[in-house]
Protein backbone atom coordinates (compact mmCIF):
# COMPACT_ATOMS: atom_id res chain seq x y z
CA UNK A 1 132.14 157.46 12.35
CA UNK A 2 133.92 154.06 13.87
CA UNK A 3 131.31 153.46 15.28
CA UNK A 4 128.81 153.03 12.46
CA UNK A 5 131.48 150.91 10.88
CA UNK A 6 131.21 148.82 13.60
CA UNK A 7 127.78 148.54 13.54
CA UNK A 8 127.57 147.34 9.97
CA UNK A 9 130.39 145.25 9.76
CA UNK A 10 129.93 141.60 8.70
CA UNK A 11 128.78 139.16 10.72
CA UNK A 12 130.57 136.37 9.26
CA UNK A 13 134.24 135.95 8.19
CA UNK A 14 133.43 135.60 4.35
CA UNK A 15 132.11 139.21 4.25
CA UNK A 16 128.90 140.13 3.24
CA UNK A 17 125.97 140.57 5.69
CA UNK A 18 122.45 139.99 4.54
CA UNK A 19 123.59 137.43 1.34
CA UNK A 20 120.80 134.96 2.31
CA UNK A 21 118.41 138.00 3.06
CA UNK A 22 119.03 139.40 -0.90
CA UNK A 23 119.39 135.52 -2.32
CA UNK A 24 115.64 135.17 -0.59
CA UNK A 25 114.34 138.48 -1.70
CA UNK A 26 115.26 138.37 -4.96
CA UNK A 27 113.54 134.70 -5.05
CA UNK A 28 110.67 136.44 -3.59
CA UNK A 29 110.31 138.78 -6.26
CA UNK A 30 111.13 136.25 -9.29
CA UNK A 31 107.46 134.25 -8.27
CA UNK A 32 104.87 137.18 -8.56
CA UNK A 33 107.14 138.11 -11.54
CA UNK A 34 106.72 134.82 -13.29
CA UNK A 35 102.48 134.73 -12.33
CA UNK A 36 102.32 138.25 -13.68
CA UNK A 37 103.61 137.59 -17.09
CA UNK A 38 101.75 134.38 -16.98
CA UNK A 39 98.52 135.76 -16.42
CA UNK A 40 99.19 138.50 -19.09
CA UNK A 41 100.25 136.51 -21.97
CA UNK A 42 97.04 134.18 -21.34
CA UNK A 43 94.74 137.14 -20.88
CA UNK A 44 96.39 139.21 -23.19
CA UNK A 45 99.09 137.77 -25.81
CA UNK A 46 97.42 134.49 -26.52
CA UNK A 47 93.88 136.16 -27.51
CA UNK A 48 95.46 138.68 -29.72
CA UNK A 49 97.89 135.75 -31.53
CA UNK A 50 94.71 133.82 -32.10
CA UNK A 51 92.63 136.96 -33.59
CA UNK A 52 95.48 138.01 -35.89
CA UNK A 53 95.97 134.15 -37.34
CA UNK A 54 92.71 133.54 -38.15
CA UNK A 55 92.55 137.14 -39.53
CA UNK A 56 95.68 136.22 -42.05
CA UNK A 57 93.41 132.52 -42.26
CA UNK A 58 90.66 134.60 -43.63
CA UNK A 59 92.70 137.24 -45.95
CA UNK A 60 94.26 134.09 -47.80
CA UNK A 61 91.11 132.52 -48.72
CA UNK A 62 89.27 135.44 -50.26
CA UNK A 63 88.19 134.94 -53.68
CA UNK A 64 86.54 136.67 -56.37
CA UNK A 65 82.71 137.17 -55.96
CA UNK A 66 83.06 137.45 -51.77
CA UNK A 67 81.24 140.08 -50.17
CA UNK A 68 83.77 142.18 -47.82
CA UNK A 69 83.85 144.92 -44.97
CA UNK A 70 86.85 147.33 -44.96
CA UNK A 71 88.30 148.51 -42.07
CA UNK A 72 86.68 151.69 -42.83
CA UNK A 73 83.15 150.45 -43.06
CA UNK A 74 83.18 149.99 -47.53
CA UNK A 75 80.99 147.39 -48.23
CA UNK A 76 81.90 145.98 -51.65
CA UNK A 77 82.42 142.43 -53.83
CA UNK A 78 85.53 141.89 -54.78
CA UNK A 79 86.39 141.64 -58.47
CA UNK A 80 89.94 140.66 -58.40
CA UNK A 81 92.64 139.82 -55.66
CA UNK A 82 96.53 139.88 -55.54
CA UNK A 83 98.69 139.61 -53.20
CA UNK A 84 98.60 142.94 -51.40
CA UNK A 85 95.83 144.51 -53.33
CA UNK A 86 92.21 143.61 -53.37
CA UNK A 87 89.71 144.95 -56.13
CA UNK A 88 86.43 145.48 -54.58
CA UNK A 89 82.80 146.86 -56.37
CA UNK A 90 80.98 149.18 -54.35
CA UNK A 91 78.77 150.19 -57.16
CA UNK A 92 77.72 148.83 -60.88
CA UNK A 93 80.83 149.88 -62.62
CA UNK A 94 82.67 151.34 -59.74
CA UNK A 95 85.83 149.55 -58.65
CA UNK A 96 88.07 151.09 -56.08
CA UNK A 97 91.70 149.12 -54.75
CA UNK A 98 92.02 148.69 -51.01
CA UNK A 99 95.30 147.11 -49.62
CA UNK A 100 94.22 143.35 -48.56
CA UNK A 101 94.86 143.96 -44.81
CA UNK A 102 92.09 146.71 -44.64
CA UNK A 103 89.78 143.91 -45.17
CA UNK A 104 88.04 143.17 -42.02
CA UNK A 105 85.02 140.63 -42.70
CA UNK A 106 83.58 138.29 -45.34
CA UNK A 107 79.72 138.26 -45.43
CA UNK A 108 78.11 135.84 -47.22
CA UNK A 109 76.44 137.03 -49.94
CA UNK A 110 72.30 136.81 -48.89
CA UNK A 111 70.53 133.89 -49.58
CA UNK A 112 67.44 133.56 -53.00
């Protein structure tokens, strides 16, 4: 058993073999670390930022008389809008509410 402690004692008088050998690992690590999130938050973060701002963009300018998508595929004009819940007409006197984030697209209404 001395003789193991032998074999791993320090190699200089302030104790602590290897301290360059963890200082340089641990630098080692901290690059591919930094690239990784890097390349993830412009492949991945950035893209989905953009979508959801010009998603909140497009729920604050909807007005009445727009031609919208739901989330769930109700195609509909909208008759009146608040600030969480949009009125939209799916049929000649048929009104139904939908919360305004379930609104997915604007069409424009077709061209005469």
């Amino acid at each position: 058993m001395l003789s193991i402690a032998f074999a791993m004692g320090t190699n200089s008088p302030g104790g602590g073999a290897g301290g360059a050998e963890a200082g340089g690992a641990l630098g080692g690590m901290l690059v591919p670390m930094i690239l990784t999130f890097a390349i993830f938050y412009f492949l991945f973060f950035r893209p989905q930022n953009k979508k959801t701002q010009e998603h909140r963009k497009m729920l604050d300018n909807i007005k009445k008389g727009d031609r919208v998508i739901t989330s769930g595929g109700i195609h509909g004009r909208v008759t009146s809008v608040d600030d969480t819940v949009t009125t939209i007409e799916i049929a000649d006197k048929v009104r139904i509410k939908v919360s305004k984030g379930s609104i997915s697209s604007i069409n424009l209404p077709p061209e005469k």
